[in-house]
Protein backbone atom coordinates (compact mmCIF):
# COMPACT_ATOMS: atom_id res chain seq x y z
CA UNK A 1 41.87 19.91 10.65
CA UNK A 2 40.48 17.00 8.36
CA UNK A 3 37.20 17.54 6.73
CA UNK A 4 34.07 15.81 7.81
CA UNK A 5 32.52 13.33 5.12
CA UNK A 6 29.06 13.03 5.04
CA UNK A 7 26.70 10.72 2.78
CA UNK A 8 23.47 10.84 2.50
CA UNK A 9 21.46 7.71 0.62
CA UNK A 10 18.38 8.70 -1.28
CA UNK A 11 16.77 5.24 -0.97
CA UNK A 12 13.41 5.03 -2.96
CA UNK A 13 13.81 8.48 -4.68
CA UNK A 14 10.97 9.79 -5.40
CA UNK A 15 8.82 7.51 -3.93
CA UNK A 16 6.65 10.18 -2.66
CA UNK A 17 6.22 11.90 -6.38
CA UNK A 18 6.52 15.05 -7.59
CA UNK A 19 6.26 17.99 -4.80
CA UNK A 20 6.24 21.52 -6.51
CA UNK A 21 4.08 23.24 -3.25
CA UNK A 22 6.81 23.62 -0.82
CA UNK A 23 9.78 24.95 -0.47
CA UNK A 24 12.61 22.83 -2.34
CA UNK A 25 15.21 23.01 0.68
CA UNK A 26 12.54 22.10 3.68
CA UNK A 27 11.33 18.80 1.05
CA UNK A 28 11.95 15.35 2.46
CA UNK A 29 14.43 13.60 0.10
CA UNK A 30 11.65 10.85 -0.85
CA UNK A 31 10.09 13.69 -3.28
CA UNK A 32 11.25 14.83 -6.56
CA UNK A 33 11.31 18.19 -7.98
CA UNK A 34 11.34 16.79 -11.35
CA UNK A 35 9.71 13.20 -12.22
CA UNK A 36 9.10 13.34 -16.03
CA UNK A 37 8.02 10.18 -18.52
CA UNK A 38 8.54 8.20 -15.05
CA UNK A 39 5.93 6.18 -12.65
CA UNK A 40 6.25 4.83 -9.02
CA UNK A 41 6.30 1.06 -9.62
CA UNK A 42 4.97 -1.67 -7.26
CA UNK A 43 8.34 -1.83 -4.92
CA UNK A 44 7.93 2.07 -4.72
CA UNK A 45 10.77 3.02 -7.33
CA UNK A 46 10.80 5.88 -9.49
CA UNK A 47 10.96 3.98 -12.93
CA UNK A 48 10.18 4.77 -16.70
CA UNK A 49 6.51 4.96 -17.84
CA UNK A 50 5.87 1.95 -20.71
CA UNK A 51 5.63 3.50 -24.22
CA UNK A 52 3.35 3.08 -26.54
CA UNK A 53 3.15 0.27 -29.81
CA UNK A 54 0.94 1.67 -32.48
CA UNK A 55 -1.23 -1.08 -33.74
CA UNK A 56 -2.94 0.75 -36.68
CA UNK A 57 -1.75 0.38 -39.92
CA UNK A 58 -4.59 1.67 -41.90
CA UNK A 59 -5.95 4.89 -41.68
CA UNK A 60 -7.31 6.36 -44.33
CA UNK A 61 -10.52 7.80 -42.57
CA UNK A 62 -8.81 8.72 -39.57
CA UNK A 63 -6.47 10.92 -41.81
CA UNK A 64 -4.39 13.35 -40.08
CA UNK A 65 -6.48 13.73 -37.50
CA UNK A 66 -6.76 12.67 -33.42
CA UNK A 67 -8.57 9.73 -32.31
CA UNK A 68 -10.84 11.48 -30.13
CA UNK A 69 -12.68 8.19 -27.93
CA UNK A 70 -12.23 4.43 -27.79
CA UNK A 71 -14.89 2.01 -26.68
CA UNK A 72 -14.66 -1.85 -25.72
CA UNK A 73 -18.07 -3.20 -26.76
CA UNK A 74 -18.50 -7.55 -26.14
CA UNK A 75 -21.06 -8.76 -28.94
CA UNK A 76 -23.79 -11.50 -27.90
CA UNK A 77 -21.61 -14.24 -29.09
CA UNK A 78 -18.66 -12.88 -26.96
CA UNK A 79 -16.48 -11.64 -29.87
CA UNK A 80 -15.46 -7.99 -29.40
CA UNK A 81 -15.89 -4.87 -31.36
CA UNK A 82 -13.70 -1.96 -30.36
CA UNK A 83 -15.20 1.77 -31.65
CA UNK A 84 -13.24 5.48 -32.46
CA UNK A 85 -14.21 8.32 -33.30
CA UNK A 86 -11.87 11.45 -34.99
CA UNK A 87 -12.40 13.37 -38.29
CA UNK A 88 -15.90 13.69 -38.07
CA UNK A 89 -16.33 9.68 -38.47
CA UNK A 90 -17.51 6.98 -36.24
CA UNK A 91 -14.98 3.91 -37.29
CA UNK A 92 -14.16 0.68 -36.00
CA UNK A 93 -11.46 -1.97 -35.66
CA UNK A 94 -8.10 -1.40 -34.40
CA UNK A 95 -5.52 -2.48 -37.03
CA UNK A 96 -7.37 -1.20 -39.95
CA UNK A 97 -10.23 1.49 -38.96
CA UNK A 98 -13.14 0.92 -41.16
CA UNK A 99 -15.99 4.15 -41.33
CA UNK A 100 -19.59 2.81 -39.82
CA UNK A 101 -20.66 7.01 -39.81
CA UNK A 102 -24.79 6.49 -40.80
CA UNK A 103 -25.37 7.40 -44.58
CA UNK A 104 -27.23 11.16 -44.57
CA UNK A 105 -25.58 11.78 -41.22
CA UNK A 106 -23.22 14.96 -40.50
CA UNK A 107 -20.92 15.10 -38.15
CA UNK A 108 -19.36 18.51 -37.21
CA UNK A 109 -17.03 17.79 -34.07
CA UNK A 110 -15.71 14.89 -32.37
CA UNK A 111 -16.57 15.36 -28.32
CA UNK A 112 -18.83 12.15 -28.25
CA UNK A 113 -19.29 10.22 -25.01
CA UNK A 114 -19.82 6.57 -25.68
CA UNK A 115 -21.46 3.94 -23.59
CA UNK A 116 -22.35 0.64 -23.89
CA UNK A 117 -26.01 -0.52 -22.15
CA UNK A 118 -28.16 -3.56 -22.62
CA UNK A 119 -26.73 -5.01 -25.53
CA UNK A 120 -26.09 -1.27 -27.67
CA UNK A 121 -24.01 0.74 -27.64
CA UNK A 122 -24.87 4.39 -27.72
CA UNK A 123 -23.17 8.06 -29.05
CA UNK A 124 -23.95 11.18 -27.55
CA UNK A 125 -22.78 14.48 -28.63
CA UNK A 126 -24.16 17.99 -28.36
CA UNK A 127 -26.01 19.31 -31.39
CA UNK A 128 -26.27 15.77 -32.98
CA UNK A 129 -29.13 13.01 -32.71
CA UNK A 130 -27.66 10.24 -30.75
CA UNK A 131 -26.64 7.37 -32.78
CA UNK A 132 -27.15 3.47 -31.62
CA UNK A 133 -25.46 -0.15 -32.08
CA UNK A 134 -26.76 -3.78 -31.77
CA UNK A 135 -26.12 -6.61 -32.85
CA UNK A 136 -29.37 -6.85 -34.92
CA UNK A 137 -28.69 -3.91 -36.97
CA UNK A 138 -25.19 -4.97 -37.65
CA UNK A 139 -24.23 -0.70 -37.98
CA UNK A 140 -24.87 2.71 -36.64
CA UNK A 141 -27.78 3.93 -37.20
CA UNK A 142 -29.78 6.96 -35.84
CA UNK A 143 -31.79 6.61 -32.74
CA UNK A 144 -35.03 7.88 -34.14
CA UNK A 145 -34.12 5.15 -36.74
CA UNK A 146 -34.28 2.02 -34.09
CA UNK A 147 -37.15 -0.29 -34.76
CA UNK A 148 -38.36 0.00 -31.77
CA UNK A 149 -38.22 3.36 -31.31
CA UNK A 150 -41.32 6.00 -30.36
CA UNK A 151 -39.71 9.08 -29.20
CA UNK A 152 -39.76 11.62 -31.97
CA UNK A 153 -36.79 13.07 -32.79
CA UNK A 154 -37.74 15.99 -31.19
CA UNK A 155 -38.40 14.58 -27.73
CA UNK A 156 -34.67 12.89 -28.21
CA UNK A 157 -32.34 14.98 -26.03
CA UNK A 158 -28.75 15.75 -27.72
CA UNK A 159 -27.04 15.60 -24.91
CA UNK A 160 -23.09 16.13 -23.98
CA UNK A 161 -22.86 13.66 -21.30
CA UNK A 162 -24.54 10.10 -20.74
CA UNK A 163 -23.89 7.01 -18.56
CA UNK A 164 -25.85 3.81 -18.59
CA UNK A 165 -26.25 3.09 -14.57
CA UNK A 166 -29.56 1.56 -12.64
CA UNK A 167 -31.14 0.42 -15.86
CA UNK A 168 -31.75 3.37 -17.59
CA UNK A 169 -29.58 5.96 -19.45
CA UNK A 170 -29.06 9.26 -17.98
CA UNK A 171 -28.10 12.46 -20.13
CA UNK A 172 -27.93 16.12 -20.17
CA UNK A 173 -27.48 19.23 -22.88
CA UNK A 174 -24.67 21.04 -22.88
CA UNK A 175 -25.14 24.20 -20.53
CA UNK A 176 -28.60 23.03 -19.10
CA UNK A 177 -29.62 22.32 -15.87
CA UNK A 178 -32.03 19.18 -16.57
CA UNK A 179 -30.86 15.36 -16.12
CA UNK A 180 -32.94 13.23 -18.40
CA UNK A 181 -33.22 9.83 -17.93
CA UNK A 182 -34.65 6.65 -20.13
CA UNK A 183 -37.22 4.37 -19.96
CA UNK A 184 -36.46 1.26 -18.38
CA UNK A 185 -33.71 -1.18 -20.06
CA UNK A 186 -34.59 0.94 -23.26
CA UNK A 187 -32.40 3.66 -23.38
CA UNK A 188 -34.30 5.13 -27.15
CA UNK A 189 -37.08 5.37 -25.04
CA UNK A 190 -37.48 8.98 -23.46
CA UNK A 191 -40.66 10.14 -23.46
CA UNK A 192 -43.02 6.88 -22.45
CA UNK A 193 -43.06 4.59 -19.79
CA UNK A 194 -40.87 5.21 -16.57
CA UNK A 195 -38.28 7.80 -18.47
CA UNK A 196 -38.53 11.24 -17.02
CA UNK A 197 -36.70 14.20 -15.96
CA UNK A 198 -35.37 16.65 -13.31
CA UNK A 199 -34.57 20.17 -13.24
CA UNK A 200 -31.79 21.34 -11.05
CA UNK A 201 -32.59 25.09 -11.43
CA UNK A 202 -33.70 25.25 -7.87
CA UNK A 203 -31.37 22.78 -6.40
CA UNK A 204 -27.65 24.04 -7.01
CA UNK A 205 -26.42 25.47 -3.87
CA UNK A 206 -25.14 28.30 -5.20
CA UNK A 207 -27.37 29.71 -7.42
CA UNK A 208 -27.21 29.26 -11.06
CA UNK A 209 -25.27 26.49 -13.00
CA UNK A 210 -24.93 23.75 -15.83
CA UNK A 211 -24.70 20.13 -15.60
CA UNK A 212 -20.82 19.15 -16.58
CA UNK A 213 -21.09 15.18 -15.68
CA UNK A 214 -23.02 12.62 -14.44
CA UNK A 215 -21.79 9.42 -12.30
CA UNK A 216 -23.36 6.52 -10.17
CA UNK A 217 -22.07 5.43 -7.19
CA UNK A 218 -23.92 3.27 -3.97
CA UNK A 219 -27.23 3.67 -5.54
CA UNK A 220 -26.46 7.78 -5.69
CA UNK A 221 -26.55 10.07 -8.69
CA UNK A 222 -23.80 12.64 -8.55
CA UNK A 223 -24.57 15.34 -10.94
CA UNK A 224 -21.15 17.66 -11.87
CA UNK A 225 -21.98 21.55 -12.19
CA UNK A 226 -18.90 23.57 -12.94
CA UNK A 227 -19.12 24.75 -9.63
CA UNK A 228 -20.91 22.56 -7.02
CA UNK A 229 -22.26 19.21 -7.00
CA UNK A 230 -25.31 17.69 -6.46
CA UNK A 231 -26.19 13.98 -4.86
CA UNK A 232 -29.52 12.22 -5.19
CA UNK A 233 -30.54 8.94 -3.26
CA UNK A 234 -32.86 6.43 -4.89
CA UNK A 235 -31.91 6.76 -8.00
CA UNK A 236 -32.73 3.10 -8.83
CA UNK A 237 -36.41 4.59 -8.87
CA UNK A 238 -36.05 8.21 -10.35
CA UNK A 239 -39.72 8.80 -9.57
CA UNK A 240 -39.34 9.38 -6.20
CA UNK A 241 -35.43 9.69 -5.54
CA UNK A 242 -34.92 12.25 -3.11
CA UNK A 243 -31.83 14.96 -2.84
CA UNK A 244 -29.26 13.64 -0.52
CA UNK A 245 -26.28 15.85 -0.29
CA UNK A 246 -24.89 19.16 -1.91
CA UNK A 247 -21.26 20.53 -2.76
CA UNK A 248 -20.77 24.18 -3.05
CA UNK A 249 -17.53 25.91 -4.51
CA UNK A 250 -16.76 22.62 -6.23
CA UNK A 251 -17.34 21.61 -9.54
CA UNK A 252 -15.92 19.91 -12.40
CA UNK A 253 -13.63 20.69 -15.01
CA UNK A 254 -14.73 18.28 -18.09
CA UNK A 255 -16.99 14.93 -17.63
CA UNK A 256 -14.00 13.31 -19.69
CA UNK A 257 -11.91 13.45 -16.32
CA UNK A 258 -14.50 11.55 -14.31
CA UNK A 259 -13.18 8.11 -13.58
CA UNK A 260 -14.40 5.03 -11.32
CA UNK A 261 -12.64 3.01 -8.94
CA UNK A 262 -14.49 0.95 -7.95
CA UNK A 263 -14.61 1.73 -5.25
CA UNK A 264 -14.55 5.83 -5.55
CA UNK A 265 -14.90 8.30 -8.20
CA UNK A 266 -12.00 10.59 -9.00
CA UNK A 267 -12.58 13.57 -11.05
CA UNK A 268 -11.14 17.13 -11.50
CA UNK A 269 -12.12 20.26 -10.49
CA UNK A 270 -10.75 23.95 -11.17
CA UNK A 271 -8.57 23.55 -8.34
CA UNK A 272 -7.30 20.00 -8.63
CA UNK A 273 -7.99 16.02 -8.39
CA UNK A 274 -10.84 15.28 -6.16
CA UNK A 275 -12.67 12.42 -5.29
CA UNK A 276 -15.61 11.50 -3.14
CA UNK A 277 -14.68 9.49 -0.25
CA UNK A 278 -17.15 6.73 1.14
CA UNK A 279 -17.56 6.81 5.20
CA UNK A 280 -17.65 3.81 6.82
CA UNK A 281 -21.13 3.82 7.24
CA UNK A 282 -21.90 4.67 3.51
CA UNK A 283 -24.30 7.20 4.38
CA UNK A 284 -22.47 10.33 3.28
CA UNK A 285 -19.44 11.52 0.46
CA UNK A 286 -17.09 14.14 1.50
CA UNK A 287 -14.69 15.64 -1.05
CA UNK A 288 -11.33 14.95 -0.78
CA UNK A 289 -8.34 16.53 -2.23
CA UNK A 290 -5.69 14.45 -4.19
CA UNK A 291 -3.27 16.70 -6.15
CA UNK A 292 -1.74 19.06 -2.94
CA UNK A 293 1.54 18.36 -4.06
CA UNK A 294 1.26 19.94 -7.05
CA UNK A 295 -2.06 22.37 -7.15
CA UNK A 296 -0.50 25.50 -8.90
CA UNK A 297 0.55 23.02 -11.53
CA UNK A 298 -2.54 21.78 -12.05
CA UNK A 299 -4.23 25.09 -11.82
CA UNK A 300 -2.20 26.24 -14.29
CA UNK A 301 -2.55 23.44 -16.99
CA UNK A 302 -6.48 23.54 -16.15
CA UNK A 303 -6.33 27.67 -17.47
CA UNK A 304 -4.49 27.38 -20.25
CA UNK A 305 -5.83 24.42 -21.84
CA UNK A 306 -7.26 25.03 -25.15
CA UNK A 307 -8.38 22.18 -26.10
CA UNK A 308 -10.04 18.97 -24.60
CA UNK A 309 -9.42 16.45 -21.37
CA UNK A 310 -8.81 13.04 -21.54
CA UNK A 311 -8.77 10.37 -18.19
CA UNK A 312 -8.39 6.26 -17.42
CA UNK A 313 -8.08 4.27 -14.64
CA UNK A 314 -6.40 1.66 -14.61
CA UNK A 315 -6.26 -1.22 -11.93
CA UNK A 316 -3.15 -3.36 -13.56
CA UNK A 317 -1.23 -0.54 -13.53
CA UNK A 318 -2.39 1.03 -10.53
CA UNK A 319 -2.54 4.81 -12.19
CA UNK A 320 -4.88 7.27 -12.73
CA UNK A 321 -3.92 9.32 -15.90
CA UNK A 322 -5.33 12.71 -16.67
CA UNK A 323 -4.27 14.30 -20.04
CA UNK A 324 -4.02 17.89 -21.16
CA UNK A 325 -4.53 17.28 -24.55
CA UNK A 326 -3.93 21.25 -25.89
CA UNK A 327 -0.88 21.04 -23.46
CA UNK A 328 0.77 17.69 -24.58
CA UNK A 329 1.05 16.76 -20.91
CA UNK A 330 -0.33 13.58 -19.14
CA UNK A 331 -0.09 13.50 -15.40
CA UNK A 332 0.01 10.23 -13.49
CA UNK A 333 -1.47 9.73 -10.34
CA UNK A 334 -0.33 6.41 -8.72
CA UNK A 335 -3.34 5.02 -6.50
CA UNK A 336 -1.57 2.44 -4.48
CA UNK A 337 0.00 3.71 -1.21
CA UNK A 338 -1.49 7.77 -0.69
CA UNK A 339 0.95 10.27 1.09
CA UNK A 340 -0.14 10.98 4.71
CA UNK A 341 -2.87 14.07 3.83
CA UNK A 342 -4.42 11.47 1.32
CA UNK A 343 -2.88 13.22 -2.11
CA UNK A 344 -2.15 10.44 -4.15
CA UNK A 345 1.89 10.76 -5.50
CA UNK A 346 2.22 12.14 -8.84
CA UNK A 347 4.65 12.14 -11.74
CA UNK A 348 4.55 13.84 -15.67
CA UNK A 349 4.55 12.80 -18.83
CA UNK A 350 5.73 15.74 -20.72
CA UNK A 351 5.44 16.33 -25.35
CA UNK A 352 2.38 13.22 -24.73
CA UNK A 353 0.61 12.24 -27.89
CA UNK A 354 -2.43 10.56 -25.98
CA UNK A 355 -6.14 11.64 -27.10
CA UNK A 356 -8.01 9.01 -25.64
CA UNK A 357 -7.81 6.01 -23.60
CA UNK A 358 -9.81 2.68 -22.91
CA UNK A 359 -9.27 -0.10 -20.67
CA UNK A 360 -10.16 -3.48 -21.97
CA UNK A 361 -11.81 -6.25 -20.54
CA UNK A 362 -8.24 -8.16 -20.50
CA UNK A 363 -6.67 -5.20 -19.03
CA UNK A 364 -5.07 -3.84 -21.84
CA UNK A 365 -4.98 -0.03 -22.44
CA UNK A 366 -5.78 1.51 -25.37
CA UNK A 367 -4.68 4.78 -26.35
CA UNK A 368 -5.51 6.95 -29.37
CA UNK A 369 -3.22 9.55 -31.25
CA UNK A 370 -2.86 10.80 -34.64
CA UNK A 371 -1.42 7.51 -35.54
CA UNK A 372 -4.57 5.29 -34.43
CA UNK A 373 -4.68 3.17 -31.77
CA UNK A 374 -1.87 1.68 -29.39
CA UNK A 375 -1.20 -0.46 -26.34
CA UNK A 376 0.59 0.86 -23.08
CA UNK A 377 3.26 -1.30 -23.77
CA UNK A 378 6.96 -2.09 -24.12
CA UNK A 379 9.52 0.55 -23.48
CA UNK A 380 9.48 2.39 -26.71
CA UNK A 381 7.20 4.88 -28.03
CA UNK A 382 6.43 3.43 -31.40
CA UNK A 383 9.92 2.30 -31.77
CA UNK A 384 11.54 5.75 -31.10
CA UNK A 385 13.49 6.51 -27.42
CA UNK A 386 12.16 8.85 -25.01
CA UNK A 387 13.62 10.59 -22.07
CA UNK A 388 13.33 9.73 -18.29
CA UNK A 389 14.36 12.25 -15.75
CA UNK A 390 14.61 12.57 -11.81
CA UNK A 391 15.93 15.49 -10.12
CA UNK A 392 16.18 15.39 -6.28
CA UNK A 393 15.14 18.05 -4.02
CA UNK A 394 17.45 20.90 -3.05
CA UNK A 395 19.99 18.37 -0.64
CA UNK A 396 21.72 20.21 2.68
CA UNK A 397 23.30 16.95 4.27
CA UNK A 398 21.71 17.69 6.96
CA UNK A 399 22.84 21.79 7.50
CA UNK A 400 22.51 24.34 4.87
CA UNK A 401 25.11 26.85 6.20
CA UNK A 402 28.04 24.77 5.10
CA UNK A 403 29.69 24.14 2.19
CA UNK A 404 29.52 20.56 0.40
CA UNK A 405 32.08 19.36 -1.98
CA UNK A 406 30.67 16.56 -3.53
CA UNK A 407 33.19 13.89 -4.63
CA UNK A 408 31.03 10.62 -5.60
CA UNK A 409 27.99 9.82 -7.24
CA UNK A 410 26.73 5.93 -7.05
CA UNK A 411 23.21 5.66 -8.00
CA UNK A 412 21.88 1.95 -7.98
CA UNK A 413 19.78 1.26 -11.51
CA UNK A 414 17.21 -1.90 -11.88
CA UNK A 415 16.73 -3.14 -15.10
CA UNK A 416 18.80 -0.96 -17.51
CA UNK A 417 20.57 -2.35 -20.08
CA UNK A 418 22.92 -0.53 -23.03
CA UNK A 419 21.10 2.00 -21.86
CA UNK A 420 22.24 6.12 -22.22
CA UNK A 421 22.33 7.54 -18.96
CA UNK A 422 23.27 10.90 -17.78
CA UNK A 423 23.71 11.83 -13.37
CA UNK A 424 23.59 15.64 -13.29
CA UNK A 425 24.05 18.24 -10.83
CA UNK A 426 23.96 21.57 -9.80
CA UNK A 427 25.07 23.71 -6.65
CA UNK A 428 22.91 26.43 -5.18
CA UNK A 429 19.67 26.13 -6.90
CA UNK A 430 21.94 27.12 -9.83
CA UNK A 431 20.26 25.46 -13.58
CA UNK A 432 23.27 24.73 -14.87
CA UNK A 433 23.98 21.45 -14.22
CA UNK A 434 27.27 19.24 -14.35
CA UNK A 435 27.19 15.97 -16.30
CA UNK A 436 28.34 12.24 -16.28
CA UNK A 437 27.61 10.03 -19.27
CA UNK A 438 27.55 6.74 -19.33
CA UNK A 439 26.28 3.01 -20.66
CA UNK A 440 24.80 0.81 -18.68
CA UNK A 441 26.19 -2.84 -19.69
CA UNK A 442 24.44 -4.86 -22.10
CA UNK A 443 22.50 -7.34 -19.47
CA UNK A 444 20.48 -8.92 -22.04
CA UNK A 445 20.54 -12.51 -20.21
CA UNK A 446 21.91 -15.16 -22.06
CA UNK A 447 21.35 -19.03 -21.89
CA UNK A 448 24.24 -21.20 -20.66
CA UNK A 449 26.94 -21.60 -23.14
CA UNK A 450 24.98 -19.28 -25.24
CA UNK A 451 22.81 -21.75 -26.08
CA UNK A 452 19.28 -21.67 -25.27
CA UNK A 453 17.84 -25.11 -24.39
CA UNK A 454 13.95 -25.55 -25.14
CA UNK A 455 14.07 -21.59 -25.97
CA UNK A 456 14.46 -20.38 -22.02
CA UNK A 457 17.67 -19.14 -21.24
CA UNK A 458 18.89 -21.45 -18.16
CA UNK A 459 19.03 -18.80 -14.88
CA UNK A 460 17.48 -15.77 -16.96
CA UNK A 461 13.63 -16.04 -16.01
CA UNK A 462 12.78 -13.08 -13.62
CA UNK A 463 16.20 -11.61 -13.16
CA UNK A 464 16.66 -8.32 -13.41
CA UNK A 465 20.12 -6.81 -13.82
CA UNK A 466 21.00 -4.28 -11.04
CA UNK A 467 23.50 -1.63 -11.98
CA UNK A 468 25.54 0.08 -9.99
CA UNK A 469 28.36 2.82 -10.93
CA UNK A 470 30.23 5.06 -8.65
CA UNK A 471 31.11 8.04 -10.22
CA UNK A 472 33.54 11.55 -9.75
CA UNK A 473 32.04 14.69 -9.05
CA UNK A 474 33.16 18.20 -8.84
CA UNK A 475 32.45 21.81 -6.92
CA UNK A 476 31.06 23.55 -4.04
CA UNK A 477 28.18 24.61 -2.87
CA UNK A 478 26.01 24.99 0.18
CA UNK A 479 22.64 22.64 -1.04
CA UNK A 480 23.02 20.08 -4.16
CA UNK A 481 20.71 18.99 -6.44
CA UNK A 482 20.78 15.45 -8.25
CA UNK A 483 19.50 14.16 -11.24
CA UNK A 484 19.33 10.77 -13.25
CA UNK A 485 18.33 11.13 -17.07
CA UNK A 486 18.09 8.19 -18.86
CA UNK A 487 17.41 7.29 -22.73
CA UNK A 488 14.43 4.90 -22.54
CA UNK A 489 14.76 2.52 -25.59
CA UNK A 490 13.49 -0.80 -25.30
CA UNK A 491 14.30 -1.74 -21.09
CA UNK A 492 12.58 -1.17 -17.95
CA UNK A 493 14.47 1.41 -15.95
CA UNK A 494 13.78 2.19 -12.57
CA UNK A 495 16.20 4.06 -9.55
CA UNK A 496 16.71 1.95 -6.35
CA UNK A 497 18.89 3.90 -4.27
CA UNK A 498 21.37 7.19 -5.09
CA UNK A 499 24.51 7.22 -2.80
CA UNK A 500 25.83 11.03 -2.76
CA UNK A 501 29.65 10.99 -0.98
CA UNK A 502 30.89 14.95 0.19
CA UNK A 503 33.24 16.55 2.06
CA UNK A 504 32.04 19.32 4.41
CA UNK A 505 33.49 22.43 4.92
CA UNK A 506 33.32 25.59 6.33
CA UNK A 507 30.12 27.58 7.84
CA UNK A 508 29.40 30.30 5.08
């Protein structure tokens, strides 16, 4: 009796993310058990992540250290200045980083927050005076050093966390329970006028607990413990604002992984990616969960990190990226199209360099390293390969008693070109895999009669080349497991479609 032949097309692979919570043989195919160094791209292909171009070039106060924070800040006549911080300096520029640290100013560790408000911008770090930029002073000077200023230093509070929202700044020490906030449109102002203070010692819903974080949304202040949350109304007039909602049993991890939206705010918590949700009617913000497909992960990464956090969101990319700096590991939340229980899909970006991140006014993102400052661009990582991989969940062709012998492997490729490309698999949840090397073709498009009239190659704008090789395959086994590696050096790569050919045998 003839064997049956089955097929089974994995169109979109991966479009769904990474799912590491259920069991790999009961997974719809749309998931990935592995999506590394990859994002889900706006047709909803698994494709390679853009690398990063370094564009520093001198260094010499940086040293061998991390940049630690990036910040965007637009001068009064519209020219831009961007700020870092790392080896205990405060530097700008991007190309060259020049030191602006305050003379007779020590700086012991690098966790500043930075924020720009009403024309300054403004460095907060625990155990350190807060430090302040205009455009009259022309450099960084000490608060209690502004012109204006009549706090005394001692009334200054050092705190860990500040934003600038409803025209004041709002801070807090690092393991306190008081918010402080500013005088009105003068954020060196915090013991006069309309500044003030509140003390959550009697507020957190479950007893005792520090302030982690600090965001405004909808004319609320959220206030981050470590392990509930805290909403006031009003908070355009702190004198009177009132306490609108609580959130018990969660908190937040780090107020670096506290990002906006625009129309939300995202941030992590011991047990995952959260965010608070707006009702229609505005009136209340429940907690959602974003990160079910991969919670142990997460969990995991959140315990043994031993070092700092790192976030951006990004709107022209569509991603939310949350780094695990101690851990080398970046994941990437895509924010477009959420899986039906609202998680949003998720790949990883494993041996990352990133240290810090900033979105420009342009769009660009900035990210900071060892090396300085780069863009998220190109598809290098400062002119060096890196490795994509997909790997398929455990595939039964539709009935896991049988045995499968697969013969051919066609996957369909977008974009590749001379690129290094290895289709793997494996029988039987078995980790040693099978492998098929090839080359993509060289698709580089040329210009009509190789010549390329007014510099445009004639046909070439906005084509990409699709790839498609059908390849032998060996074995036996009852469930299969597929993967696509891929060298990433220079070309956009991204998987449209994987056609998998078997025979199928006998029950086992």
């Amino acid at each position: 009796m003839a064997q049956e032949i089955r097929t089974i097309n994995l169109v979109a692979p991966a479009f769904m993310g990474i799912n590491t919570e259920d069991s790999p043989i009961a997974q719809d195919t749309s998931f990935a058990e592995i999506a590394e160094n990859a994002v889900i791209d706006k047709r909803g292909r698994i494709a390679a992540r853009k690398g990063y171009e370094v564009i520093t070039t001198g260094k010499s106060v940086l040293g061998s250290e991390k940049i630690r924070a990036i910040k965007q800040f637009q001068e009064s006549d519209g020219t831009y200045t961007i700020f870092s911080v790392g080896n205990n300096e405060i530097m700008t520029g991007t190309t060259t980083l020049n030191e602006e640290t305050p003379d007779s100013y020590t700086i012991s560790a690098d966790n500043w927050k930075i924020v720009d408000f009403n024309d300054n911008v403004y460095f907060f770090q625990d155990g350190h005076e807060p430090l302040v930029y205009n455009n009259s002073t022309e450099g960084v000077i000490k608060m209690s050093a502004v012109t204006t200023n009549t706090t005394p230093v001692a009334n200054i509070p050092f705190g860990h966390e500040v934003i600038g929202a409803y025209g004041r700044l709002w801070t807090a020490k690092k393991g306190d329970q008081t918010v402080y906030w500013s005088d009105l449109l003068i954020g060196n102002n915090w013991d006069g006028g309309t500044s003030g203070s509140l003390n959550l010692t009697k507020v957190w819903p479950d007893g005792y607990d520090e302030v982690v974080g600090l965001a405004a949304h909808n004319g609320l202040l959220i206030i981050f413990g470590q392990h509930s949350i805290v909403v006031y109304q009003g908070a355009e007039s702190p004198a009177t604002m009132v306490l609108a909602d609580t959130v018990a049993g969660v908190g937040c991890v780090d107020r670096d992984t506290i990002q906006h939206t625009g129309t939300d705010v995202l941030f992590l918590s011991h047990n995952g990616l959260r965010s608070f949700g707006r009702t229609i009617q505005e009136k209340s913000m429940p907690v959602r969960a974003l990160s079910n497909t991969i919670t142990k992960d997460i969990i995991q990464e959140i315990q043994n990190e031993s070092s700092f956090f790192r976030s951006v969101y990004s709107p022209e990319e569509g991603f939310y990226l949350i780094s695990f700096v101690g851990r080398a590991t970046t994941y990437c939340f895509d924010l477009r199209v959420p899986l039906q229980d609202g998680s949003f899909r998720v790949t990883k970006w494993p041996s990352s360099v990133f240290t810090a991140y900033e979105r420009l006014e342009d769009g660009t993102l900035y990210i900071g390293s060892d090396q300085g400052i780069s863009t998220y661009s190109g598809y290098q990582d400062n002119g060096e390969s890196y490795r994509f991989r997909y790997y398929s969940p455990s595939l039964t062709f539709g009935d896991a008693s049988k045995l499968k012998f697969i013969k051919k492997i066609r996957p369909t490729i977008i974009g590749a070109s001379n690129t290094n490309t290895f289709i793997k698999y494996s029988y039987d949840f078995s980790d040693s895999y099978r492998n098929v090397t090839y080359t993509t073709p060289d698709t580089t498009p040329v210009a009509e009669f190789n010549v390329d009239e007014f510099n445009i190659g004639k046909f070439s704008k906005g084509v990409k080349p699709i790839v498609q090789k059908a390849l032998n395959a060996t074995g036996s086994g009852s469930t299969v497991v597929v993967g696509v590696e891929a060298d990433i050096n220079g070309f956009e790569f991204s998987l449209q479609e994987i056609n998998i050919l078997a025979l199928v045998g006998k029950t086992l």
